[in-house]
C-alpha atoms as a PDB file:
ATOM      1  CA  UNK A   1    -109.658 -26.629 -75.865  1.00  0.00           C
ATOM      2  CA  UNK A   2    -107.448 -23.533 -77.367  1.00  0.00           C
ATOM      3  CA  UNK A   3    -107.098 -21.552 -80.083  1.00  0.00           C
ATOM      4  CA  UNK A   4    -104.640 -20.420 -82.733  1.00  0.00           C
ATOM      5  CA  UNK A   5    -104.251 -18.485 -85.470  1.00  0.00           C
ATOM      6  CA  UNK A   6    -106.446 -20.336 -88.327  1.00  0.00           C
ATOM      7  CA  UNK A   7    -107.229 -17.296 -90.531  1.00  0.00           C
ATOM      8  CA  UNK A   8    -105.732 -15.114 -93.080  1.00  0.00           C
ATOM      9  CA  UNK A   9    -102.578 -16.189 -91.995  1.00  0.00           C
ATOM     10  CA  UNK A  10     -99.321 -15.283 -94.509  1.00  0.00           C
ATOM     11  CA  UNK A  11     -98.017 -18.648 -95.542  1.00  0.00           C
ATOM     12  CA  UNK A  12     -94.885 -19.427 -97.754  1.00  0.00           C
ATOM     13  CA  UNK A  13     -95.319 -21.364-100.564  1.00  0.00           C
ATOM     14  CA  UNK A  14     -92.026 -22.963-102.192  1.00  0.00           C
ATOM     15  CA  UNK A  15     -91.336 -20.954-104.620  1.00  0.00           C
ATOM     16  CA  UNK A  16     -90.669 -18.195-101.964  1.00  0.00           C
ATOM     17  CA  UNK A  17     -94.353 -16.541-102.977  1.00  0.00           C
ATOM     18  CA  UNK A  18     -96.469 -15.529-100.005  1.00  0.00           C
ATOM     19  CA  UNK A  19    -100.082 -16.087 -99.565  1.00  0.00           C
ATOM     20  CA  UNK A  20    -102.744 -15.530 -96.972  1.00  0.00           C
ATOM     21  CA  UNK A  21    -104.236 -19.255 -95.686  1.00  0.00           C
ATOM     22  CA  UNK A  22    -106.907 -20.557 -93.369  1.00  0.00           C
ATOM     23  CA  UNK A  23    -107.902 -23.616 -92.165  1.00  0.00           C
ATOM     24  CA  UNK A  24    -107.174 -25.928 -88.959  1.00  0.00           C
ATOM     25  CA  UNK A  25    -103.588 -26.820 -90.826  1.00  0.00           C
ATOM     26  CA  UNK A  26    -102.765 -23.448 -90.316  1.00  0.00           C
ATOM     27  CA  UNK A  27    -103.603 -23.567 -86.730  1.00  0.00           C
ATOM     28  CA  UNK A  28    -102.109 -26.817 -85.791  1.00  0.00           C
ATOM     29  CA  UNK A  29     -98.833 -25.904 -87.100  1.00  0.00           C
ATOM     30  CA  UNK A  30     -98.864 -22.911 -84.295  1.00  0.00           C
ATOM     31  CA  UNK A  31     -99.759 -25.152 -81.524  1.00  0.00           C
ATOM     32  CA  UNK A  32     -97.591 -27.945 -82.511  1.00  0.00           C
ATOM     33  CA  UNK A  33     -94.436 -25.092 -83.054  1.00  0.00           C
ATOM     34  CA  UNK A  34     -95.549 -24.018 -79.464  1.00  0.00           C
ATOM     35  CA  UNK A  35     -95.762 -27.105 -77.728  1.00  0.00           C
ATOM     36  CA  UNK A  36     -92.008 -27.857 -79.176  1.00  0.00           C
ATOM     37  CA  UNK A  37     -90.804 -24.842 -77.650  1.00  0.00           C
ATOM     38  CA  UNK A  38     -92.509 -25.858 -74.024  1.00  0.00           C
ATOM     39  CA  UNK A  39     -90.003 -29.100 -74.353  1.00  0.00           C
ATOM     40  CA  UNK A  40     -86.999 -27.170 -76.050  1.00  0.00           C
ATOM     41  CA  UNK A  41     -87.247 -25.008 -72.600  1.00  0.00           C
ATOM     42  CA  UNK A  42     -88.440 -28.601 -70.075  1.00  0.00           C
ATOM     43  CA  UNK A  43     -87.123 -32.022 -71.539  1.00  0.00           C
ATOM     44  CA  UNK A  44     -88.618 -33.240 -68.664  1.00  0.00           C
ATOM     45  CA  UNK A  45     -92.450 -32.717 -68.963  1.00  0.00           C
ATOM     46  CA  UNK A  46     -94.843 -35.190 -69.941  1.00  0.00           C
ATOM     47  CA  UNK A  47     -97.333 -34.993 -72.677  1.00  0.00           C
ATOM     48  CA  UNK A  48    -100.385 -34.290 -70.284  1.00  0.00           C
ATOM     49  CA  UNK A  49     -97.677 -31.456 -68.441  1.00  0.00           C
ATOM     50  CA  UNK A  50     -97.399 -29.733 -72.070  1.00  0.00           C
ATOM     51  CA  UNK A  51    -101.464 -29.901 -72.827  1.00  0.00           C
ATOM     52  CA  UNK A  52    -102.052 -28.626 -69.324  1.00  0.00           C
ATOM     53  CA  UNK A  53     -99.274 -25.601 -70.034  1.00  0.00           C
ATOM     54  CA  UNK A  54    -101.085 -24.720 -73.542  1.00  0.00           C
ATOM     55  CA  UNK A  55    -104.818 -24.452 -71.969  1.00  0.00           C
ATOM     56  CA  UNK A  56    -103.781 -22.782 -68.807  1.00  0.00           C
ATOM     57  CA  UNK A  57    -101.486 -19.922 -70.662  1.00  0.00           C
ATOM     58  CA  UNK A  58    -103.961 -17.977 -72.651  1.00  0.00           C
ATOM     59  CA  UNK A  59    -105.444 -14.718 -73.377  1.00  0.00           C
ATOM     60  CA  UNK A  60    -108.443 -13.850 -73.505  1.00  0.00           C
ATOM     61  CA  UNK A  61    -111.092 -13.848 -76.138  1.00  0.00           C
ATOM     62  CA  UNK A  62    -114.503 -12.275 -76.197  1.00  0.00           C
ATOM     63  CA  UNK A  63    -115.275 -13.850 -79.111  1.00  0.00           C
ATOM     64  CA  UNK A  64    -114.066 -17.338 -78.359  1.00  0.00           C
ATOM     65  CA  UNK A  65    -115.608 -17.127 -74.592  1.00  0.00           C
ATOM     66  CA  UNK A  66    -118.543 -19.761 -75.110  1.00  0.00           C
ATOM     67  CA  UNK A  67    -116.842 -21.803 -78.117  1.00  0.00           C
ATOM     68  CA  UNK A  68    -114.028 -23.237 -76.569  1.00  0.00           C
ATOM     69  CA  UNK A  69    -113.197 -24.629 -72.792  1.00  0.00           C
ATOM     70  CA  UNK A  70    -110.019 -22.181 -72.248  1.00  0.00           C
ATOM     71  CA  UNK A  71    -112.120 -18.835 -74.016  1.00  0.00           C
ATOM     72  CA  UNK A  72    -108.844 -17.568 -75.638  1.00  0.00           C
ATOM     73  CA  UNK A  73    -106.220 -18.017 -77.741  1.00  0.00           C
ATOM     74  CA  UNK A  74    -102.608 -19.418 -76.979  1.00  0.00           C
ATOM     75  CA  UNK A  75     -99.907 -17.078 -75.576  1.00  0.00           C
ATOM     76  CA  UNK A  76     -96.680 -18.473 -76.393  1.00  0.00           C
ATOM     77  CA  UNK A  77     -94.550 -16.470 -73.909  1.00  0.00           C
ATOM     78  CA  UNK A  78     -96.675 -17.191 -71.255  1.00  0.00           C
ATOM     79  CA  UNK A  79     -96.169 -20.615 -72.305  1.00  0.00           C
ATOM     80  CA  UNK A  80     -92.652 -20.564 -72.050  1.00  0.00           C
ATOM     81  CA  UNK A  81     -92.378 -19.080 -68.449  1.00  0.00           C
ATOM     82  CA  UNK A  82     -95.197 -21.598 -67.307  1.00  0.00           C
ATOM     83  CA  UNK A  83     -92.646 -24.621 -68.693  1.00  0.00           C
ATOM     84  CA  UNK A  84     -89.671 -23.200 -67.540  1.00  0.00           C
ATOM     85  CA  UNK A  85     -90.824 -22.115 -63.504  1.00  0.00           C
ATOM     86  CA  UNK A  86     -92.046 -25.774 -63.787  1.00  0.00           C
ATOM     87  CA  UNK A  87     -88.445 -26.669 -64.318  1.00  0.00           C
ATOM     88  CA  UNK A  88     -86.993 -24.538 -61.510  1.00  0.00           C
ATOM     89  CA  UNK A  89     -88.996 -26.278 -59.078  1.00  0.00           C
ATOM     90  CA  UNK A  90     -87.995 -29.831 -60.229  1.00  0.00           C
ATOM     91  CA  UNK A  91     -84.261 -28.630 -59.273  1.00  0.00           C
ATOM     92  CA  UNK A  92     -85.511 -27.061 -55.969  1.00  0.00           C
END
């Protein structure tokens, strides 16, 4: 399991408004954006690759330490390097 961002976060709304949201929507959109960005940087990794990258690259949550398997919340950069060190050592 992981965590994202799922309350009070500013949404846009289409008439270029902003409001603050909450809910699992919100929080799926940030995992979904991040996962895309794991295969922007590796093409190459498979679907189980990307869910392993996303509960392996977190930080640190006091709060979320006994509600959820990884105890933090995604870090998208950490993400990123994770994905693309995996790609270096498909070329080595």
């Amino acid at each position: 399991d992981v965590a994202a961002p799922g309350i009070d976060v500013v949404c846009k709304l289409p008439e270029g408004d902003e409001k603050m949201c909450s809910g699992t929507s919100i929080a799926t959109a940030y995992v979904s954006g991040i996962a895309s960005l794991i295969l922007s940087t590796n093409k190459d990794l498979k679907s189980n690759e990307v869910a392993d990258i996303l509960k392996r690259n977190t930080k640190e949550v006091d709060s979320l330490q006994k509600l959820i398997g990884s105890g933090g919340i995604i870090d998208a950069y950490q993400c990123l390097k994770d994905a693309k060190s995996r790609k270096n050592m498909l070329r080595n």
